[in-house]
C-alpha atoms as a PDB file:
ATOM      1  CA  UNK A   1       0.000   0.000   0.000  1.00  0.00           C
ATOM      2  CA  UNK A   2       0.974   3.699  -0.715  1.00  0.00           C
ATOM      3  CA  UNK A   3      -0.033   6.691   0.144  1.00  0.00           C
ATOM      4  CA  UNK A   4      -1.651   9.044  -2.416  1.00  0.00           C
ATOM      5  CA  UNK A   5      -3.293  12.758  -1.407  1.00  0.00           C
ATOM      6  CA  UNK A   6      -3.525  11.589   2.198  1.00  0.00           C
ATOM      7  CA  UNK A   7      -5.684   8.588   1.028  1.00  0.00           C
ATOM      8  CA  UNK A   8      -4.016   4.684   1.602  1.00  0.00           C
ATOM      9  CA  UNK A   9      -4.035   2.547  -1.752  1.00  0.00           C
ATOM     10  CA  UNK A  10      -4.411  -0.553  -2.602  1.00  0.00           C
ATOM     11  CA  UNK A  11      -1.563  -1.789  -5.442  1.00  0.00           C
ATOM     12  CA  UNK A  12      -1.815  -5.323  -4.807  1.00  0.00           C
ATOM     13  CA  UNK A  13      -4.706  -7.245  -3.758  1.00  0.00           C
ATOM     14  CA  UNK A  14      -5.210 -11.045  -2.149  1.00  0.00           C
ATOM     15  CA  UNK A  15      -2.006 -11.970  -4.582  1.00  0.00           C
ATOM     16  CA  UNK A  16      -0.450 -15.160  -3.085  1.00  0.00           C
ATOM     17  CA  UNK A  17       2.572 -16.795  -5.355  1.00  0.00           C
ATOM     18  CA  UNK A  18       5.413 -19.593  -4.600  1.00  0.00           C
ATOM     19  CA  UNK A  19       8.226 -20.292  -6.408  1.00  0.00           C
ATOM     20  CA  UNK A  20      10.127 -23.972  -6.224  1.00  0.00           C
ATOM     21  CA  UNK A  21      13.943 -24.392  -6.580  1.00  0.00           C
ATOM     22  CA  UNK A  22      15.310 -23.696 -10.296  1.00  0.00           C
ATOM     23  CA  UNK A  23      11.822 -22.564 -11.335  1.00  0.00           C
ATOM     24  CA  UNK A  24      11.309 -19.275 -13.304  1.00  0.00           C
ATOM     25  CA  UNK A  25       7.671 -17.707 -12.217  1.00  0.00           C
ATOM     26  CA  UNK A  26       6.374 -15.122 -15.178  1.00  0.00           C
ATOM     27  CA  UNK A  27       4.781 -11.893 -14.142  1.00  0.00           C
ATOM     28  CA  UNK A  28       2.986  -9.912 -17.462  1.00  0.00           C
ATOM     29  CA  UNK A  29       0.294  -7.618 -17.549  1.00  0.00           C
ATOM     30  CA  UNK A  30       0.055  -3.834 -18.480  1.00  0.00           C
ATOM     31  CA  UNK A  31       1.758  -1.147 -17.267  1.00  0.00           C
ATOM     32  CA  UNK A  32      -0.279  -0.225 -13.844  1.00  0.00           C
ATOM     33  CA  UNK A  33      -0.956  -4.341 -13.534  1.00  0.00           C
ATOM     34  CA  UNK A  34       1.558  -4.877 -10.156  1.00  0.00           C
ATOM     35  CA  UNK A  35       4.152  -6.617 -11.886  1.00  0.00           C
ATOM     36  CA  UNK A  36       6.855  -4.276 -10.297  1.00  0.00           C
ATOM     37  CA  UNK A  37       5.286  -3.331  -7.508  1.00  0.00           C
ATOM     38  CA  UNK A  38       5.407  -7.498  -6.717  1.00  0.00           C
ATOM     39  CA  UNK A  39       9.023  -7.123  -6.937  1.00  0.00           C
ATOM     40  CA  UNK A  40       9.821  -4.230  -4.966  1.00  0.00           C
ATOM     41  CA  UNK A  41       7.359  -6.064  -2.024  1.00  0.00           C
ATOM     42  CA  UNK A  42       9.761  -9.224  -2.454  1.00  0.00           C
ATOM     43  CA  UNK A  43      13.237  -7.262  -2.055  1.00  0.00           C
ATOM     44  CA  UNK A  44      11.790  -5.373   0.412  1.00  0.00           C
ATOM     45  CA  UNK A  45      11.689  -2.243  -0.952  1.00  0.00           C
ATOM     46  CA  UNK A  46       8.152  -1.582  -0.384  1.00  0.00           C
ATOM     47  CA  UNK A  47       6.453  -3.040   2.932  1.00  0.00           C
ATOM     48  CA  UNK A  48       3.829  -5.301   2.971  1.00  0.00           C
ATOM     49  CA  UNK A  49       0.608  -4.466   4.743  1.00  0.00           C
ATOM     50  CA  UNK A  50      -0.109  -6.027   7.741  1.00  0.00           C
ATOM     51  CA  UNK A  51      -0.800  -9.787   6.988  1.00  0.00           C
ATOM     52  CA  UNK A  52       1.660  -9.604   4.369  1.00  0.00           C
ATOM     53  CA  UNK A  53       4.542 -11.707   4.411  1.00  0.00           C
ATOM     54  CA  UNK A  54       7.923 -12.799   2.156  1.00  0.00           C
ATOM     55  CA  UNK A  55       8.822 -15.946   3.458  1.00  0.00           C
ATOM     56  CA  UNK A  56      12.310 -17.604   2.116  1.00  0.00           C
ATOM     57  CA  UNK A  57      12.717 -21.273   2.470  1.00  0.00           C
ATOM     58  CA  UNK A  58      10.031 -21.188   5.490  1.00  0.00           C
ATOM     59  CA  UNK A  59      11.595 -18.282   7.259  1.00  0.00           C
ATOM     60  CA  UNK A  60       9.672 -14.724   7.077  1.00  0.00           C
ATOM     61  CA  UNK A  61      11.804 -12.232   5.758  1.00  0.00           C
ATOM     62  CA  UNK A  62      11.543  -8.747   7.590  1.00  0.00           C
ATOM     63  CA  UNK A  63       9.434  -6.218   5.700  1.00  0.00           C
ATOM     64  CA  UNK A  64      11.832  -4.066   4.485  1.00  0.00           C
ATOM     65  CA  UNK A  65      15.326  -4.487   3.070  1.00  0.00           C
ATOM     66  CA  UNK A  66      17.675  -2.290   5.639  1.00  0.00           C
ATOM     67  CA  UNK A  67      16.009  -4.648   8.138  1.00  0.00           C
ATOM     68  CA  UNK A  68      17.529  -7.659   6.910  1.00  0.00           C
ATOM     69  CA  UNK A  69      20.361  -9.598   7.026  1.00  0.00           C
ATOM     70  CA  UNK A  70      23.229  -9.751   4.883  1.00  0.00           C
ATOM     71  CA  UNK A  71      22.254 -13.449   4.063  1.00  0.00           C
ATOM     72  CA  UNK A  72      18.895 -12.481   3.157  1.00  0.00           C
ATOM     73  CA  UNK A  73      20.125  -9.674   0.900  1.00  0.00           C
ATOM     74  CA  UNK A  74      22.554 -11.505  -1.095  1.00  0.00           C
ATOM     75  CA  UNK A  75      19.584 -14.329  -1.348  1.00  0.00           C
ATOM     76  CA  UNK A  76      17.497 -12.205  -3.444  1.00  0.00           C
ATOM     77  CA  UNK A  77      18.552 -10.176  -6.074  1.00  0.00           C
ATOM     78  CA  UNK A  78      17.466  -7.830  -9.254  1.00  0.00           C
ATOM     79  CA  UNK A  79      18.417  -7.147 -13.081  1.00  0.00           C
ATOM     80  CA  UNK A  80      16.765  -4.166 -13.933  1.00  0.00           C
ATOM     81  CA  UNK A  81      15.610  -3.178 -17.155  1.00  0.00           C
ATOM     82  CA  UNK A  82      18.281  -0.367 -18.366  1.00  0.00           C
ATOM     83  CA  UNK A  83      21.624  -1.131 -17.530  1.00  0.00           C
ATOM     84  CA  UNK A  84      22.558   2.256 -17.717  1.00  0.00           C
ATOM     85  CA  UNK A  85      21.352   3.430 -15.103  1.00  0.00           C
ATOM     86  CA  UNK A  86      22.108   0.530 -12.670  1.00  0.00           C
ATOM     87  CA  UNK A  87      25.768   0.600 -12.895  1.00  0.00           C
ATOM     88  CA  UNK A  88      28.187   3.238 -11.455  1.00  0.00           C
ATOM     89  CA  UNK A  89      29.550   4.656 -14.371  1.00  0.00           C
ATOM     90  CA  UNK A  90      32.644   5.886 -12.342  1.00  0.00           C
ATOM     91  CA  UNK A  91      33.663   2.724 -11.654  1.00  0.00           C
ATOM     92  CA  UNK A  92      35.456  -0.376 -13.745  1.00  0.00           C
ATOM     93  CA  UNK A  93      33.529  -3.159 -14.305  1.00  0.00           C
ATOM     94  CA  UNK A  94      35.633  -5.333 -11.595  1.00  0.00           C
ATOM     95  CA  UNK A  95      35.067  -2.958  -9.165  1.00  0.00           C
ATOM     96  CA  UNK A  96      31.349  -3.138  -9.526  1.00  0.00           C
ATOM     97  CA  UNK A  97      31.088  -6.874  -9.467  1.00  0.00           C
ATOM     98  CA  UNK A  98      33.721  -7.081  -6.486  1.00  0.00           C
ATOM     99  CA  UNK A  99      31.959  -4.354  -4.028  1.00  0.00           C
ATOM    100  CA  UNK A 100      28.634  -6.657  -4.295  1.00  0.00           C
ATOM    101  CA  UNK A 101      30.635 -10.036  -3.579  1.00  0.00           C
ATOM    102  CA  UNK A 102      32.884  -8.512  -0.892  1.00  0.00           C
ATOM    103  CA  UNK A 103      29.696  -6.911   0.800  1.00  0.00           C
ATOM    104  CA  UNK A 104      27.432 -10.065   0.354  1.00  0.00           C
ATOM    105  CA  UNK A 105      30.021 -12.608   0.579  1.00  0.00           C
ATOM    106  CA  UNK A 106      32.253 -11.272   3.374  1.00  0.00           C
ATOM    107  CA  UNK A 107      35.307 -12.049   1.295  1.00  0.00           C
ATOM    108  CA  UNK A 108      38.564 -10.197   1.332  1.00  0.00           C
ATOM    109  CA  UNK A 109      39.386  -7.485  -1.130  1.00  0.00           C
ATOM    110  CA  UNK A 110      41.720  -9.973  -3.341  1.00  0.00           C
ATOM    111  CA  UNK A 111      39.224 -13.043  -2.960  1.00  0.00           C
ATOM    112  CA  UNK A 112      36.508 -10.378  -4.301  1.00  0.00           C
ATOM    113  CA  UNK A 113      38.318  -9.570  -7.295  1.00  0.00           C
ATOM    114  CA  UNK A 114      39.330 -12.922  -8.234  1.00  0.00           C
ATOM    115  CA  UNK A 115      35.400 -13.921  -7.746  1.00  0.00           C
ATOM    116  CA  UNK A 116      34.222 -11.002  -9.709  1.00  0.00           C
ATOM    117  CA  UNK A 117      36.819 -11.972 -12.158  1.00  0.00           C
ATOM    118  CA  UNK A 118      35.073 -15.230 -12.444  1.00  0.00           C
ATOM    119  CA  UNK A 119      31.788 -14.830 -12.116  1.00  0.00           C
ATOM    120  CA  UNK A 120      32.472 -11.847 -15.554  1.00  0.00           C
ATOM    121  CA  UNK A 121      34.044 -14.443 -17.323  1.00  0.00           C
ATOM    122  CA  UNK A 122      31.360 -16.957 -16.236  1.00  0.00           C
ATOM    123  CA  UNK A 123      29.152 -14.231 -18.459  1.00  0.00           C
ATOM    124  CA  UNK A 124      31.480 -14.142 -20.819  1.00  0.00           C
ATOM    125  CA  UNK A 125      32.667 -10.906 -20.585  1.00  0.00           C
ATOM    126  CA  UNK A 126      36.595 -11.130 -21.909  1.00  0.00           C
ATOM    127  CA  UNK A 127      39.031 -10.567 -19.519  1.00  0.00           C
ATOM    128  CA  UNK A 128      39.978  -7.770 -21.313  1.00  0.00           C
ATOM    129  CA  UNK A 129      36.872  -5.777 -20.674  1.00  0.00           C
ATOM    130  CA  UNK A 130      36.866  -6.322 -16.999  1.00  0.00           C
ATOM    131  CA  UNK A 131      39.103  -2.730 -16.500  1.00  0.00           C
ATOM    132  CA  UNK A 132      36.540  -0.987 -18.266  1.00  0.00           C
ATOM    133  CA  UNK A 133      33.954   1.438 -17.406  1.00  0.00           C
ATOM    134  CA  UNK A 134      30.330   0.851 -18.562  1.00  0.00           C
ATOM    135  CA  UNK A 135      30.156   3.435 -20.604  1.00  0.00           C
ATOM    136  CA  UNK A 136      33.001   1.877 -22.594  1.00  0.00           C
ATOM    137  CA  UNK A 137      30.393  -1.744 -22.925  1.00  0.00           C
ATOM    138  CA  UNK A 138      27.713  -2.019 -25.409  1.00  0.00           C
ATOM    139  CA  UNK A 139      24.045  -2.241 -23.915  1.00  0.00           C
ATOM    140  CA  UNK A 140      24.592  -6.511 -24.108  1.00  0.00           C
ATOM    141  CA  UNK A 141      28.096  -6.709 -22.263  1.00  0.00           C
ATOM    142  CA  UNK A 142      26.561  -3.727 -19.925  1.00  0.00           C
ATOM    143  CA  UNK A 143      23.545  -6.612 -19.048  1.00  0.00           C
ATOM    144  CA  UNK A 144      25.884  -9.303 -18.577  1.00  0.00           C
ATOM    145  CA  UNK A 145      27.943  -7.200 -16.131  1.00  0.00           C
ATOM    146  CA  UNK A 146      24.591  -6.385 -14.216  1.00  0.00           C
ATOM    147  CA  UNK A 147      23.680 -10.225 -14.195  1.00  0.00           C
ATOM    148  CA  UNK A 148      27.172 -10.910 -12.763  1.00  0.00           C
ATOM    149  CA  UNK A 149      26.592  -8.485 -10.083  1.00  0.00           C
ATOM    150  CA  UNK A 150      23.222 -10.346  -9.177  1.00  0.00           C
ATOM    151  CA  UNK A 151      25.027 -13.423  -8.738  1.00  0.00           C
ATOM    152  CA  UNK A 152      27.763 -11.973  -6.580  1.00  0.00           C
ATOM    153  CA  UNK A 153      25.963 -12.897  -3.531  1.00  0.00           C
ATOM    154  CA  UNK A 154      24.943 -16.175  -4.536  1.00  0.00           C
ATOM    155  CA  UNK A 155      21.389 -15.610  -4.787  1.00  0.00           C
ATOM    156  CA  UNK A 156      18.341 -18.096  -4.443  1.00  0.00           C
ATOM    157  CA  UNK A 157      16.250 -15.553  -6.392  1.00  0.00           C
ATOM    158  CA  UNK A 158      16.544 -13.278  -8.783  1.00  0.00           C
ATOM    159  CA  UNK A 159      14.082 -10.902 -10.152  1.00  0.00           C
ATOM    160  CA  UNK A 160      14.056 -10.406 -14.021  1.00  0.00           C
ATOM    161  CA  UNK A 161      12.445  -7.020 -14.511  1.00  0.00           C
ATOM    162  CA  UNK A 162      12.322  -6.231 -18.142  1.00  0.00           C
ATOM    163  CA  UNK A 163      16.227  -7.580 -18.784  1.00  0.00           C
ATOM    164  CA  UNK A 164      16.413  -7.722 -22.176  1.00  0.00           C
ATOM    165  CA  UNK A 165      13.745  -5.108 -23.659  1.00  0.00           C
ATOM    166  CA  UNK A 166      16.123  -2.586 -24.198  1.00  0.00           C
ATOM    167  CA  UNK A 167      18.291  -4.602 -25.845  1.00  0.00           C
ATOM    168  CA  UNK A 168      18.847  -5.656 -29.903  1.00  0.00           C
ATOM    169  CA  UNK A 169      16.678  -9.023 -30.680  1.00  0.00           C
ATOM    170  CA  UNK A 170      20.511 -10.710 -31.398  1.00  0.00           C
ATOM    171  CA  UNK A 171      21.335  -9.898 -28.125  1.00  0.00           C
ATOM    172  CA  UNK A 172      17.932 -10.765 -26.520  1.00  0.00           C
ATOM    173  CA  UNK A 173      18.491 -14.188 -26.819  1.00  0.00           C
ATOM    174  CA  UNK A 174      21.888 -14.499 -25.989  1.00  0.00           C
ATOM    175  CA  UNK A 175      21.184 -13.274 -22.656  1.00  0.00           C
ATOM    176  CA  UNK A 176      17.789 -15.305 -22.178  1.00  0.00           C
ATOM    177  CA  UNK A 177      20.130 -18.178 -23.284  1.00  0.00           C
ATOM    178  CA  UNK A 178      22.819 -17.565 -20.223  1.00  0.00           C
ATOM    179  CA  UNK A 179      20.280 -16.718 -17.596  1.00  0.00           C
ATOM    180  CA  UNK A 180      18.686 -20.590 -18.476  1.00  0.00           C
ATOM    181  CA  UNK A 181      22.579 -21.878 -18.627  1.00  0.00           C
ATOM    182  CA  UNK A 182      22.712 -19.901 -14.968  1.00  0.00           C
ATOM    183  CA  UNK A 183      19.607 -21.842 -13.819  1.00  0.00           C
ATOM    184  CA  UNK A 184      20.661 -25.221 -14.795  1.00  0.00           C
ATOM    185  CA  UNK A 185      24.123 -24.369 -13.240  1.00  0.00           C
ATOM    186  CA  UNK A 186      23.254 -22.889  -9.871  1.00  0.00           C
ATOM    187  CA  UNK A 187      19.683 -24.121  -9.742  1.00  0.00           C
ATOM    188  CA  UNK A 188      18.452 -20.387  -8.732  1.00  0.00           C
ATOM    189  CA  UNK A 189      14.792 -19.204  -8.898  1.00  0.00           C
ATOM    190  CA  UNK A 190      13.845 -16.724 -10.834  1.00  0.00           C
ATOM    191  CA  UNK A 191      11.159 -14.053 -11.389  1.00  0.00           C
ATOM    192  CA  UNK A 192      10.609 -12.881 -15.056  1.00  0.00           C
ATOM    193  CA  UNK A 193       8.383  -9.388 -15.262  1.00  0.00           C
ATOM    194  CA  UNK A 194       8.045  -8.573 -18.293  1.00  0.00           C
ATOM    195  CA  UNK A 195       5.345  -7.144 -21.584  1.00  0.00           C
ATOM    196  CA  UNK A 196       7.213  -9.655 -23.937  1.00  0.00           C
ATOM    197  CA  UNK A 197       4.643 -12.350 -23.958  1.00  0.00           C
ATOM    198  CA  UNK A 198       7.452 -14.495 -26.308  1.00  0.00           C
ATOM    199  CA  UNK A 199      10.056 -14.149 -24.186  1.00  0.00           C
ATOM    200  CA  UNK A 200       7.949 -15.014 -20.849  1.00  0.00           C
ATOM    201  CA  UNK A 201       6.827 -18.245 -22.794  1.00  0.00           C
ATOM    202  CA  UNK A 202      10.176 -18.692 -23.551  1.00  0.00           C
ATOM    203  CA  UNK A 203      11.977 -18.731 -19.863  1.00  0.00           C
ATOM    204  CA  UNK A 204       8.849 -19.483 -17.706  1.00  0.00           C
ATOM    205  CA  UNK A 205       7.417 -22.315 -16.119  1.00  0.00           C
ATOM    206  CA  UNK A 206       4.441 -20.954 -14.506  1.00  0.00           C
ATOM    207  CA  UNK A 207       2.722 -17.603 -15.520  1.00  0.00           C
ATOM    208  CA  UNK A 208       0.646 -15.282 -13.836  1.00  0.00           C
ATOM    209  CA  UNK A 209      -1.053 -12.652 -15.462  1.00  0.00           C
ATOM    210  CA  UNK A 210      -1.588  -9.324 -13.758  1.00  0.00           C
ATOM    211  CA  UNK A 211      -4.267  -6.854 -13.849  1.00  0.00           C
ATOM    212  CA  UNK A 212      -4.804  -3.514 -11.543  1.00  0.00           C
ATOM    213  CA  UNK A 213      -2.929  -5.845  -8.616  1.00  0.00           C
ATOM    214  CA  UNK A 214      -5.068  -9.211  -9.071  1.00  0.00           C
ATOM    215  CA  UNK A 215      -3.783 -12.340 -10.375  1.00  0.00           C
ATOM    216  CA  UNK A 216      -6.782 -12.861 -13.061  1.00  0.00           C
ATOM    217  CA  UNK A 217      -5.231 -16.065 -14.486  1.00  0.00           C
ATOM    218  CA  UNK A 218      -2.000 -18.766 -12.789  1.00  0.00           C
ATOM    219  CA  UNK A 219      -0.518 -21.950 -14.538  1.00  0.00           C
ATOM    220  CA  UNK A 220       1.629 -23.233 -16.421  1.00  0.00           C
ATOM    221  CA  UNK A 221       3.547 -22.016 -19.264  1.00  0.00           C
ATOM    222  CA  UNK A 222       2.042 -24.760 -21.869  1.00  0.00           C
ATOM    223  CA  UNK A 223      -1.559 -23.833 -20.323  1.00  0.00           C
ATOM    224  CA  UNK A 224      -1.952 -20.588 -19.859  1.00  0.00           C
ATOM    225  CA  UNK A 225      -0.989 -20.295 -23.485  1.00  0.00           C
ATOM    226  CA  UNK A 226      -2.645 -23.209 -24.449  1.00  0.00           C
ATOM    227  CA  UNK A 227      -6.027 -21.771 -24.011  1.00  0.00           C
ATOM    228  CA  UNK A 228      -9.279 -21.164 -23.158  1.00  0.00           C
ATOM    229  CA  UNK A 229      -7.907 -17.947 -21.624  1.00  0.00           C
ATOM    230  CA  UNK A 230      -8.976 -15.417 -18.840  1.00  0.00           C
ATOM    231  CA  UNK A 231     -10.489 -12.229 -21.724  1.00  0.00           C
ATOM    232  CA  UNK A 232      -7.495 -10.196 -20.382  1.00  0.00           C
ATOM    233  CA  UNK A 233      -4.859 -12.904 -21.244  1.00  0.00           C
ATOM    234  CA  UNK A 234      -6.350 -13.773 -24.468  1.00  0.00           C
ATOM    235  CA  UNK A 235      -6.197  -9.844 -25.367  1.00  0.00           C
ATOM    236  CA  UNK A 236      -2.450  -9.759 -24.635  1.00  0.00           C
ATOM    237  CA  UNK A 237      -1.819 -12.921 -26.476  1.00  0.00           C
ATOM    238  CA  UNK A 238      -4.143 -11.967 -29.473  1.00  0.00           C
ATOM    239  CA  UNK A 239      -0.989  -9.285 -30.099  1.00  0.00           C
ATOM    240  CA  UNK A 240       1.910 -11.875 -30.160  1.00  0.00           C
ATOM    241  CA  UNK A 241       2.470 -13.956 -33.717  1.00  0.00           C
ATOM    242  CA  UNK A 242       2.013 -17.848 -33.948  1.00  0.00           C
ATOM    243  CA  UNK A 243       5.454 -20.030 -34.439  1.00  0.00           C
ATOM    244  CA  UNK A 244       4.682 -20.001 -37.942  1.00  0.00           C
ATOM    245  CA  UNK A 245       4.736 -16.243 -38.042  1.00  0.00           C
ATOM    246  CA  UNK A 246       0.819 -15.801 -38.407  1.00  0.00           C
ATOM    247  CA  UNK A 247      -1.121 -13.540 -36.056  1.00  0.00           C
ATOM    248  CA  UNK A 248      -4.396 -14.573 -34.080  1.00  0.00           C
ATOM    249  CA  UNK A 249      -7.308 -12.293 -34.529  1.00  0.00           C
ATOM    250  CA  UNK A 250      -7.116  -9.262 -32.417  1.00  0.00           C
ATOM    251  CA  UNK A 251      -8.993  -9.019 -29.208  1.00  0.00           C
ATOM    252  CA  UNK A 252      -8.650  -5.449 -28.530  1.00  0.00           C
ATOM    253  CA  UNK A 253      -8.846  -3.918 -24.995  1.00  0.00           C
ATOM    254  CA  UNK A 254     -10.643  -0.777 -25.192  1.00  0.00           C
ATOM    255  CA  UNK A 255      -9.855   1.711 -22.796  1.00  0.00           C
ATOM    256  CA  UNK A 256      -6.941   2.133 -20.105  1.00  0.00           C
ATOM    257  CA  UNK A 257      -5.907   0.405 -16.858  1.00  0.00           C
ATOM    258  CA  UNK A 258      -8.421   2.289 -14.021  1.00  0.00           C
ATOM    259  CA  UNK A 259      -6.465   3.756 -10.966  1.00  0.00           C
ATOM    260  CA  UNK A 260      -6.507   1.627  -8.202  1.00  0.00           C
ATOM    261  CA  UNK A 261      -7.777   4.426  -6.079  1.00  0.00           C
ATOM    262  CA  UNK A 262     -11.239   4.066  -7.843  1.00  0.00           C
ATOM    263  CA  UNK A 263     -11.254   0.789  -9.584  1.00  0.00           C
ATOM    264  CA  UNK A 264     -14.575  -0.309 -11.111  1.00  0.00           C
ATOM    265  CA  UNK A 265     -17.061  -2.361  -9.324  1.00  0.00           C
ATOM    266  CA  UNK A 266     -18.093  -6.067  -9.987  1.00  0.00           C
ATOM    267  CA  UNK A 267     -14.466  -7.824 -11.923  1.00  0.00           C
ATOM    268  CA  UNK A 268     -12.111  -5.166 -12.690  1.00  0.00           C
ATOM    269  CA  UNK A 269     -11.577  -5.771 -16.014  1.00  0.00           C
ATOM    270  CA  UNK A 270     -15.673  -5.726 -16.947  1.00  0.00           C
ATOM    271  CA  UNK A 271     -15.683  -1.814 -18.438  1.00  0.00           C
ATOM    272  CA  UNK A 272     -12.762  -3.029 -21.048  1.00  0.00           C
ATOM    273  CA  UNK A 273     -13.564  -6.894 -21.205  1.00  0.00           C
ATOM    274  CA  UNK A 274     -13.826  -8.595 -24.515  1.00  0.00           C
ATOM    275  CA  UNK A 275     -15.759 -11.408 -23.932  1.00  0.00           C
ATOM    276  CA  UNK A 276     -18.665  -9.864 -21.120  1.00  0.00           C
ATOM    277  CA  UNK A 277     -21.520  -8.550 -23.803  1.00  0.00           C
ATOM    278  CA  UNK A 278     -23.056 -11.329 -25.052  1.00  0.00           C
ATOM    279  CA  UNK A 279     -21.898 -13.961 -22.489  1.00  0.00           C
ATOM    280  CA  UNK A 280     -25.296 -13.625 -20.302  1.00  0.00           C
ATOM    281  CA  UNK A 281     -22.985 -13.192 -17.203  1.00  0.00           C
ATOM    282  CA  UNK A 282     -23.322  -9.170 -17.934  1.00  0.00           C
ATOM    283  CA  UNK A 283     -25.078  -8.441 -14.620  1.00  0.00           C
ATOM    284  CA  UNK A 284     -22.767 -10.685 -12.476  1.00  0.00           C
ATOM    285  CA  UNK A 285     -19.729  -9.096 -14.158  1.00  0.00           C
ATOM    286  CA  UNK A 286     -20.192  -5.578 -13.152  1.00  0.00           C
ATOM    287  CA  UNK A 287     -22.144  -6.179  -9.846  1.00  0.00           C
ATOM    288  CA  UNK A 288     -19.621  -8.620  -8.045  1.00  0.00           C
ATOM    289  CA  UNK A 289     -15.919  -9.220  -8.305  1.00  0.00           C
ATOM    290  CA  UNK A 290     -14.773 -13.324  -8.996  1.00  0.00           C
ATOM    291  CA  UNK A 291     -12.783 -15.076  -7.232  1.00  0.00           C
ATOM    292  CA  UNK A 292      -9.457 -17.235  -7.946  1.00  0.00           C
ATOM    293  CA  UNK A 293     -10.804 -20.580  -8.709  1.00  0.00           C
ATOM    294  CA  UNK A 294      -9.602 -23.749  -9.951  1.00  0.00           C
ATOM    295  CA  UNK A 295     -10.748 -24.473 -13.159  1.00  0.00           C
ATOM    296  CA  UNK A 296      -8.525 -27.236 -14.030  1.00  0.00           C
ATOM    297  CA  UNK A 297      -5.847 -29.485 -11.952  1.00  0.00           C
ATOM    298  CA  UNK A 298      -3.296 -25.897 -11.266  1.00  0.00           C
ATOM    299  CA  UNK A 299      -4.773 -24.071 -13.685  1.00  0.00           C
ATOM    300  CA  UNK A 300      -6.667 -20.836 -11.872  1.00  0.00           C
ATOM    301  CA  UNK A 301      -8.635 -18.110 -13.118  1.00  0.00           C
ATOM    302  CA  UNK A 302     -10.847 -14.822 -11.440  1.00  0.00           C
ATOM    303  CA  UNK A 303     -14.005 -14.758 -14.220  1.00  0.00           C
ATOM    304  CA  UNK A 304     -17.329 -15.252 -13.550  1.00  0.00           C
ATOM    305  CA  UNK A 305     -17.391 -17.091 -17.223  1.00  0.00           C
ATOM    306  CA  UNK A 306     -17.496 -20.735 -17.188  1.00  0.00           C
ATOM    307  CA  UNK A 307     -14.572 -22.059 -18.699  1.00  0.00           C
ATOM    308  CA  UNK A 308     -17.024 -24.107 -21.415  1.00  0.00           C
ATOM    309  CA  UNK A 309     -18.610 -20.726 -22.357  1.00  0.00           C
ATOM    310  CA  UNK A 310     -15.178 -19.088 -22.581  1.00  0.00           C
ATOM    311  CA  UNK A 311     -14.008 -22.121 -25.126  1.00  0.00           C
ATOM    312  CA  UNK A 312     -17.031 -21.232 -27.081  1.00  0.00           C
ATOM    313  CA  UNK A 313     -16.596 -17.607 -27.237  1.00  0.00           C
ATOM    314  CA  UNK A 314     -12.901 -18.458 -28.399  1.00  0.00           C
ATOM    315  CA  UNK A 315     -13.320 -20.496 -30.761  1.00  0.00           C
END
């Protein structure tokens, strides 16, 4: 919750996620949806409400990061989207990776250098390189150095938040390609947030789709794009071309993302949905807001549309 002309807000409502060992959890929606917002509650950047709780291999975390341990710090970790702006351009590349490990990792100076060392040649960023200064690294070798910061604390997590969309498509998938190689390696967990329905198909195993701070649909990768979808997810996914390069008919969302200071009444998504007029659940739809059922063995959804009725409007 923030605070917003005096008034307390609700970002992110009843949202309840786990992630196993070596599993990648997806996060999409729109801009406004809670994706980030999800993260910065995780890291402890933003406080939980009371009730709310991180927990880390059964232990609850403390609610904000400068209240944690070192341990739990170096545990979970971010990419952010722009490189740029996450690195210190005053200092080298080694010196960036080697602050992180000596602070997370306790290690000397030396043993910090010769892990940062290792860890930017583990991203395969030449030896050469590791003097320079970011501003010196193209936008790809700038990512990798960010990633290799991440890991400098050995992390069980780490949250993906838009890595590679400011990035060339080349370069996309060579760094979707080493944070998978990463996975398999160190068997971390990550987080993927991210618009790029392709690339979250790509990298996840579960998905859960976001919209003004509700999880409206949760499964797996191979289901949630395997359809029927929620009318939200099938919108985003109408946008995104087949494997054999055609595109599905557009679903178009009408409209923009309420504020969650006034957000409609009955399902959220009911003044922009694409499937509601001519479902006969109209009345339901804008009068009461669904719940997050179960409509198949770990496959959940929050619409008041039966999942046979859904199929049918689909198809």
């Amino acid at each position: 919750m923030f605070t917003q002309d005096g008034h307390q807000v609700r970002v992110i409502n009843d949202v309840s996620l786990t992630l196993g060992v070596g599993e990648t959890l997806g996060l999409v929606g729109e801009s406004g949806s809670g994706k980030t917002t999800i993260a910065k509650l995780v890291l402890g950047l933003v406080a939980p409400e009371e009730g709310g709780v991180v927990t880390l291999d059964g232990k609850g975390l403390a609610k904000t990061l400068n209240r944690r341990d070192v341990q739990d710090v170096g545990a979970m970790q971010i990419v952010f989207q722009n490189p740029d702006q996450a690195l210190n351009r005053r200092h080298s590349v080694t010196r960036i990776v080697s602050r992180a490990v000596e602070r997370l990792r306790g290690f000397s100076v030396r043993s910090s250098i010769d892990r940062a060392h290792e860890l930017l040649l583990g991203m395969r960023v030449e030896a050469s390189l590791h003097g320079a200064r970011p501003v010196q690294l193209s936008g790809g070798l700038k990512q990798r150095v960010a990633i290799a910061r991440a890991f400098a604390g050995a992390p069980q997590i780490v949250l993906c938040d838009e890595p590679t969309s400011a990035l060339d498509v080349s370069v996309q998938a060579a760094i979707l390609n080493l944070l998978v190689d990463l996975q398999k390696q160190d068997k971390t967990s990550f987080i993927f947030i991210s618009h790029d329905l392709g690339v979250v198909r790509y990298i996840s195993d579960r998905i859960a789709v976001l919209y003004l701070g509700r999880v409206v649909e949760f499964g797996t990768s191979q289901r949630v794009f395997g359809g029927p979808f929620h009318p939200y997810t099938e919108a985003l996914l109408s946008s995104v071309p087949n494997i054999d390069g055609t595109t599905r008919k557009r679903i178009p969302l009408t409209g923009v993302v309420p504020s969650p200071s006034n957000p409609p009444s009955g399902c959220v998504l009911n003044p922009r949905c694409p499937r509601k007029v001519g479902s006969g659940y109209e009345s339901l739809c804008e009068s009461e807001e669904p719940n997050l059922n179960e409509v198949e063995p770990g496959h959940f959804m929050r619409c008041h549309i039966p999942m046979a009725k859904l199929k049918q409007l689909q198809n």
